[in-house]
Protein backbone atom coordinates (compact mmCIF):
# COMPACT_ATOMS: atom_id res chain seq x y z
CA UNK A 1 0.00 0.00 0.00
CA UNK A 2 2.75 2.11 0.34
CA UNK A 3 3.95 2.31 -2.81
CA UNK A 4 0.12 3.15 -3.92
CA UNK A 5 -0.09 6.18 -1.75
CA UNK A 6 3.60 7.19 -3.22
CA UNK A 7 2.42 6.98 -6.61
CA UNK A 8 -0.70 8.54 -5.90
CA UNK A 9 0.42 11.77 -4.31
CA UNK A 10 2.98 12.02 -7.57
CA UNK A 11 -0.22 11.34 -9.71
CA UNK A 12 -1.54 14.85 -7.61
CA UNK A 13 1.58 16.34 -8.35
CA UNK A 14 1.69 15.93 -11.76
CA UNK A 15 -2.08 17.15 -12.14
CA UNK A 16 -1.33 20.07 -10.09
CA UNK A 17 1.09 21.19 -12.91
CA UNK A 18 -0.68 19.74 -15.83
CA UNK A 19 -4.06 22.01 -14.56
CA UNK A 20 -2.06 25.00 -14.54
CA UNK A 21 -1.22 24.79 -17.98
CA UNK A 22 -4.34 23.34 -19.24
CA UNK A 23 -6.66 26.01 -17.61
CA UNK A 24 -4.92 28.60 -19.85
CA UNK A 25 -5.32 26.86 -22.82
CA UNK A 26 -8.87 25.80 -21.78
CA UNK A 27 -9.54 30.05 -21.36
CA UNK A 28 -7.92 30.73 -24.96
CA UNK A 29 -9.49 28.24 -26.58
CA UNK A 30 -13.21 29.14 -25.09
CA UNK A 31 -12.46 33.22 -25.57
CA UNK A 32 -10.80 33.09 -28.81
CA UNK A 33 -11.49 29.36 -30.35
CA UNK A 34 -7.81 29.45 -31.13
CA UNK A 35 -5.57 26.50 -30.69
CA UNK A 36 -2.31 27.76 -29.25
CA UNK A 37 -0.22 25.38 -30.09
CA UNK A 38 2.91 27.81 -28.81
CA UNK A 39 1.61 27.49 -25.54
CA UNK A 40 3.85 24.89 -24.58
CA UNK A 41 7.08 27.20 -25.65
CA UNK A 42 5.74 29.83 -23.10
CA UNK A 43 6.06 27.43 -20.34
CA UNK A 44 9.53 26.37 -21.65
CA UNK A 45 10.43 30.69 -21.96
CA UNK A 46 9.09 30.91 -18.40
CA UNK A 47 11.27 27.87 -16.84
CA UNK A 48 13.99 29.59 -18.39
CA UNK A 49 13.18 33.04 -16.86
CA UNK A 50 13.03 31.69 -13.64
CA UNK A 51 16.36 29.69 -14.37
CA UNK A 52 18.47 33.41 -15.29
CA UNK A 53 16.94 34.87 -12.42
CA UNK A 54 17.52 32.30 -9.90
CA UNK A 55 20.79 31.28 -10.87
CA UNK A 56 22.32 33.96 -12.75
CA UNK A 57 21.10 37.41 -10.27
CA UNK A 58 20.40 35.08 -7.45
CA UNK A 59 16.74 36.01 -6.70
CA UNK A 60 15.26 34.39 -4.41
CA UNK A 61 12.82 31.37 -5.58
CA UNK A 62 9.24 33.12 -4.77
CA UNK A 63 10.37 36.17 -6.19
CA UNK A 64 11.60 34.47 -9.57
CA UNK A 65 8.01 32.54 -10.05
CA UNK A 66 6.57 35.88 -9.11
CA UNK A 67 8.46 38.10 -12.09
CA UNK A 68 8.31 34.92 -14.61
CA UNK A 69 4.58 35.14 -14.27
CA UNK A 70 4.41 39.10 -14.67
CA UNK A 71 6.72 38.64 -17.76
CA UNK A 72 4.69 36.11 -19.63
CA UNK A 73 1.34 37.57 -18.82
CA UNK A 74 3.36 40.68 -20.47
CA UNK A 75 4.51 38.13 -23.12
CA UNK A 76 0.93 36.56 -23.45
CA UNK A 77 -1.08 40.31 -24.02
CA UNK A 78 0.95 41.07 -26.62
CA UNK A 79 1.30 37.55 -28.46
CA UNK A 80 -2.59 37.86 -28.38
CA UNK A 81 -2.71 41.94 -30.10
CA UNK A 82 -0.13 41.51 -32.65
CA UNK A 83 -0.54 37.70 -33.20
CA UNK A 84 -3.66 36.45 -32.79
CA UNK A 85 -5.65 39.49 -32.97
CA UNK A 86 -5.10 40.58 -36.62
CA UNK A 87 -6.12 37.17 -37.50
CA UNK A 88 -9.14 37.07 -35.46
CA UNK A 89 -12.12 36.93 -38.74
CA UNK A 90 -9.95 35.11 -41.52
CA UNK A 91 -9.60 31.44 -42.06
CA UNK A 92 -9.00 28.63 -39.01
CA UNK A 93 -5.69 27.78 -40.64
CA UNK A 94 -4.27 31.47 -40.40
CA UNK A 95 -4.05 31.04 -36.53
CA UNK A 96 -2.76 27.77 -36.41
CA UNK A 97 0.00 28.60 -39.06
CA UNK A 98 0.57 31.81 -36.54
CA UNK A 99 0.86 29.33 -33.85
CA UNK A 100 3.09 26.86 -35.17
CA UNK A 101 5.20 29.84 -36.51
CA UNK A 102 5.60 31.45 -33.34
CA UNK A 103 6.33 27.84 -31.32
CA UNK A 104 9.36 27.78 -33.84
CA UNK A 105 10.17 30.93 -33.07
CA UNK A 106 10.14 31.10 -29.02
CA UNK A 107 12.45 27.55 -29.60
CA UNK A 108 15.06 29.16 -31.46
CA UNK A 109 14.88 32.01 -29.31
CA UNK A 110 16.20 29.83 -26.42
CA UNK A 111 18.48 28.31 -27.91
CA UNK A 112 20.23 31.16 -29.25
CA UNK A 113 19.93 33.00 -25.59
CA UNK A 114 20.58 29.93 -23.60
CA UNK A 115 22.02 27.32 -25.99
CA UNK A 116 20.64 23.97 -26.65
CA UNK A 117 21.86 21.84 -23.62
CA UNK A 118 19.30 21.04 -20.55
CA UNK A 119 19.96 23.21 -17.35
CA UNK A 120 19.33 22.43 -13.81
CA UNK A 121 17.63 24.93 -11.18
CA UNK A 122 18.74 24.26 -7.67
CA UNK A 123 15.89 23.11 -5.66
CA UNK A 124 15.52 25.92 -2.96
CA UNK A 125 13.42 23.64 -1.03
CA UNK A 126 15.55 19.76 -1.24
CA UNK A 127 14.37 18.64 2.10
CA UNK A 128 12.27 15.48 2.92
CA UNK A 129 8.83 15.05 4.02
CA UNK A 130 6.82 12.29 5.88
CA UNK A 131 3.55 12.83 4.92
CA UNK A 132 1.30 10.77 6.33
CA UNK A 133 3.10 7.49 5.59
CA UNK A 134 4.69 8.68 2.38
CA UNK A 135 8.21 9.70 1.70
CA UNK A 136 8.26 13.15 -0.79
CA UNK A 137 10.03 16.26 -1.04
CA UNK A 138 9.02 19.65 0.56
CA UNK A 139 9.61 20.78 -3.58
CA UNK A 140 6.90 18.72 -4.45
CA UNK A 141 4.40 19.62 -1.85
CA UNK A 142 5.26 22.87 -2.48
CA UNK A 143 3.84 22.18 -6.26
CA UNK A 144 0.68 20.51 -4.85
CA UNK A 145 -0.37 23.21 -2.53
CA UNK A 146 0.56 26.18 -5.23
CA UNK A 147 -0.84 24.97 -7.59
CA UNK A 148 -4.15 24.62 -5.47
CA UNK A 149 -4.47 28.06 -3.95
CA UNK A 150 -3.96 28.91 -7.64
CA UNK A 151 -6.48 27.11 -9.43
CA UNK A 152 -8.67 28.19 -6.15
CA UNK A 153 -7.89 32.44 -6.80
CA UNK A 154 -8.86 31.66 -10.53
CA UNK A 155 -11.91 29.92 -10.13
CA UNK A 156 -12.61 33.02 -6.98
CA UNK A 157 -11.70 35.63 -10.28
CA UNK A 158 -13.58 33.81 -12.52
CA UNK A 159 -17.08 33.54 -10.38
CA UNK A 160 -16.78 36.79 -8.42
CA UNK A 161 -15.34 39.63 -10.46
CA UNK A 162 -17.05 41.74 -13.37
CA UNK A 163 -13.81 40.60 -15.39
CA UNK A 164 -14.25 36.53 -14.72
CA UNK A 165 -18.42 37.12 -15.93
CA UNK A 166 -17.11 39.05 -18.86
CA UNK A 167 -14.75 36.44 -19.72
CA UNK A 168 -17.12 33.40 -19.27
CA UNK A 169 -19.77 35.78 -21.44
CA UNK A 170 -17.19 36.41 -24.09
CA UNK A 171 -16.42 32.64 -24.00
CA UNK A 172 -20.54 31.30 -24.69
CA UNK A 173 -21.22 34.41 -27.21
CA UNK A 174 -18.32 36.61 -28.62
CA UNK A 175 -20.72 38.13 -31.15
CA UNK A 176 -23.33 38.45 -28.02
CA UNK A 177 -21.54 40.22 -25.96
CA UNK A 178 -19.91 42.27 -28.14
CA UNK A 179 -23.13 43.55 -28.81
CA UNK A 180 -24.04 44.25 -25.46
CA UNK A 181 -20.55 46.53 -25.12
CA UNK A 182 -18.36 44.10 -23.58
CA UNK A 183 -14.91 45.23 -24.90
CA UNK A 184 -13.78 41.48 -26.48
CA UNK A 185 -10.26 42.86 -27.36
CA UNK A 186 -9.55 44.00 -23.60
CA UNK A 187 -11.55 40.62 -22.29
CA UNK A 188 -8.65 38.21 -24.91
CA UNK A 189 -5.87 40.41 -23.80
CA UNK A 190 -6.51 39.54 -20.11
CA UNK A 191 -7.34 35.87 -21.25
CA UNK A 192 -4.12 35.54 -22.74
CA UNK A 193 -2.28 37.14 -19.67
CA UNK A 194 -3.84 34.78 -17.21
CA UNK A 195 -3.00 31.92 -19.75
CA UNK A 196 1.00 33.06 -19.55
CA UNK A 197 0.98 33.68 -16.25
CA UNK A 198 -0.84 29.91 -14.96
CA UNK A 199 1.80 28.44 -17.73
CA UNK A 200 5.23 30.42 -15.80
CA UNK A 201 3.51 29.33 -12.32
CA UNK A 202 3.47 25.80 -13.37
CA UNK A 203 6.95 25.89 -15.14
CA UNK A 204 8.76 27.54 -12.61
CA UNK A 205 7.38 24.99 -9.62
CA UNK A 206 8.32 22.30 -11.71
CA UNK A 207 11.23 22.99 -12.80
CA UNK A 208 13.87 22.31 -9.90
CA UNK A 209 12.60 18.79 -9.91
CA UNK A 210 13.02 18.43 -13.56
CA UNK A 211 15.63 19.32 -15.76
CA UNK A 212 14.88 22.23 -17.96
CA UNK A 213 15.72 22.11 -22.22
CA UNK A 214 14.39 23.69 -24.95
CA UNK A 215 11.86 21.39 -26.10
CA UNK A 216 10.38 20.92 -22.70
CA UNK A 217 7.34 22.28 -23.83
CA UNK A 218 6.13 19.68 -26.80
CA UNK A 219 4.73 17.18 -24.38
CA UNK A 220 3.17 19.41 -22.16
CA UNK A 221 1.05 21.33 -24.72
CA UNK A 222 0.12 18.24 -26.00
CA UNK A 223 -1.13 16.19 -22.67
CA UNK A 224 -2.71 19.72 -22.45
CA UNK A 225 -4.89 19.54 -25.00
CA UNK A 226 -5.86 15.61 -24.40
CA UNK A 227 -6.28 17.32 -20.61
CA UNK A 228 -9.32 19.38 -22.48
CA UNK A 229 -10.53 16.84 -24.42
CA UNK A 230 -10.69 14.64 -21.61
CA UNK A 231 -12.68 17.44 -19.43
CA UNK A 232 -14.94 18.55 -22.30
CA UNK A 233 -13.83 21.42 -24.43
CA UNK A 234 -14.50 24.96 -22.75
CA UNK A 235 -15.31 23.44 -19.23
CA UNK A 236 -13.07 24.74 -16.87
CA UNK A 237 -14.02 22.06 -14.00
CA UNK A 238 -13.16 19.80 -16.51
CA UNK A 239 -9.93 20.98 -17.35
CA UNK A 240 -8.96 20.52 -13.63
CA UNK A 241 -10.74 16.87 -13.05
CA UNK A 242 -8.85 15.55 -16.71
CA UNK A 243 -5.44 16.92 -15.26
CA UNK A 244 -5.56 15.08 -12.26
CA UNK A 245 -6.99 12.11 -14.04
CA UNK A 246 -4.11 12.00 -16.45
CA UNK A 247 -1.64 12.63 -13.60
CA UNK A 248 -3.09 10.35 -11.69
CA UNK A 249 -3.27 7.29 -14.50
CA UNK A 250 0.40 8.12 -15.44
CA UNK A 251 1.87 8.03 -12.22
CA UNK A 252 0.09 4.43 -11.54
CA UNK A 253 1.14 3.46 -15.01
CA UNK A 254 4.42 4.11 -14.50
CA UNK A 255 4.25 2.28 -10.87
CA UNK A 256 2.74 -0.30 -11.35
CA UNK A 257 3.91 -1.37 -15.18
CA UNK A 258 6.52 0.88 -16.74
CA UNK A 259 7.55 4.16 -16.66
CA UNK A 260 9.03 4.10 -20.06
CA UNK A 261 5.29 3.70 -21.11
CA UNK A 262 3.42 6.31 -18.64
CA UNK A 263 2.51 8.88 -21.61
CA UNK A 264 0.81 5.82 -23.56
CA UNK A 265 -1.13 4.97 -20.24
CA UNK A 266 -2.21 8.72 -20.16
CA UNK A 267 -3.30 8.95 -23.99
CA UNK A 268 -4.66 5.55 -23.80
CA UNK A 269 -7.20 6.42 -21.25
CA UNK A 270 -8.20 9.65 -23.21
CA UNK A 271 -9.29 6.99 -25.97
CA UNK A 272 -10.99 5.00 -23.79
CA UNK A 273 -13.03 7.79 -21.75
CA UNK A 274 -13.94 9.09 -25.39
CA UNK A 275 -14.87 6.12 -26.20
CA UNK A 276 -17.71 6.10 -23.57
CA UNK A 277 -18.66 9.23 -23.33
CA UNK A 278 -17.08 11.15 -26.63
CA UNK A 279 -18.30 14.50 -24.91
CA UNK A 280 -15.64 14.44 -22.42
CA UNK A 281 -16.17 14.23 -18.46
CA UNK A 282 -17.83 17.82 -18.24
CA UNK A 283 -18.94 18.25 -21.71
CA UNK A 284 -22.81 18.89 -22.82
CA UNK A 285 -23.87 16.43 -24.83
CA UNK A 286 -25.22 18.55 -28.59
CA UNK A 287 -29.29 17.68 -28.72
């Protein structure tokens, strides 16, 4: 049983980061039906932030997550304006050539700045912790409880601010609300900066587990996406119940059977939950 409980609290700690990352691309995709496929890079940009800032002017940890996520919500406002926005009425394919473009882009980027070998942050926090039975680092919990208090303050600015019931307005009816004078360019800018911001927070908690490189972000963005898939596309609660489900499946999978196979065990039960209920966990079945 104790190995169960091990693998289950990394199965939380994985879904803690992979809910970070898919919230933002669950808010893009519902505000501006735009599949960011460079979202991934903006994680990798911000575990790289963190990594000059830790290492390099010898910020303290907090601080560094705290100025990576100003800098890509900075990052993320004007992707959206000079990328996104100009593209906003033309064909499907213009954003997703826009996207893939600018992925390319953010990777070379890195590697010219920071060259193509993996780095290593040094874990402010390396010290062990006997949770209730199970063996972990104070890093990791440190990732768990973040990432909660996070996902908590968004769904709190989401449900009791004018901004979060413009944004879930914006996100049923564009055209709608439009109409009714909600301004839809300020309402994607801010969509876009909570997106970079919930990407940094999850990079830069991660990161002094994990070693950081410049294609870090590939996988990511893509569990991501199965993460909304999983949910239901647009649902929020089902962003955050598919992250933990595929953090949960590939920590077991990798447990319990093999580790070299844990993204297949994550993917694989995206096909089979599909396969039940092709809506998703949270999504409304079309009448």
């Amino acid at each position: 049983m104790e190995l169960f409980f091990q693998q289950v609290f990394n199965g939380i700690m994985l879904g803690s980061t992979y809910a970070l990352v898919a919230l933002g691309l669950t808010l893009v995709l519902g505000i501006l039906n735009v599949s960011n496929f460079a979202h991934g890079d903006l994680y990798m940009l911000a575990a790289y932030i963190t990594f000059t800032l830790i290492v390099n002017y010898s910020i303290g940890f907090w601080p560094a997550v705290l100025v990576s996520m100003v800098t890509l919500a900075i990052v993320g406002v004007f992707i959206e304006k000079f990328v996104f926005r100009p593209l906003r009425d033309q064909s499907p394919i213009n954003p997703f050539i826009a996207a893939v473009g600018l992925m390319l882009f953010l990777e070379t980027f890195v590697i010219v700045v920071w060259g193509p070998r993996g780095q290593r942050i040094p874990n402010p926090y390396p010290g062990a912790v006997d949770l209730f039975g199970i063996s972990t680092t104070q890093q990791r919990l440190i990732v768990v409880v973040a990432a909660v208090v996070l996902i908590g303050l968004l769904q709190l600015f989401i449900k009791r601010t004018t901004m979060g019931a413009t944004i879930e307005a914006t996100a049923q009816d564009r055209e709608g609300a439009a109409l009714v004078g909600i301004n839809v360019n300020r309402v994607s800018s801010v969509t876009f900066a909570i997106a970079g911001a919930l990407a940094a927070a999850a990079a830069s908690l991660i990161a002094p587990i994990f070693m950081i490189a410049p294609g870090m972000g590939a996988l990511p963005v893509m569990k991501a996406f199965a993460i909304i898939i999983l949910g239901g596309v647009g649902s929020i609660p089902g962003a955050i119940a598919g992250a933990y489900v595929l953090g949960m499946v590939e920590s077991l999978g990798g447990g319990y059977l093999s580790a070299a196979y844990k993204d297949v065990y994550a993917f694989g039960a995206l096909v089979l939950v599909l396969a039940i209920r092709p809506t998703g966990l949270f999504g409304k079945e079309e009448h």
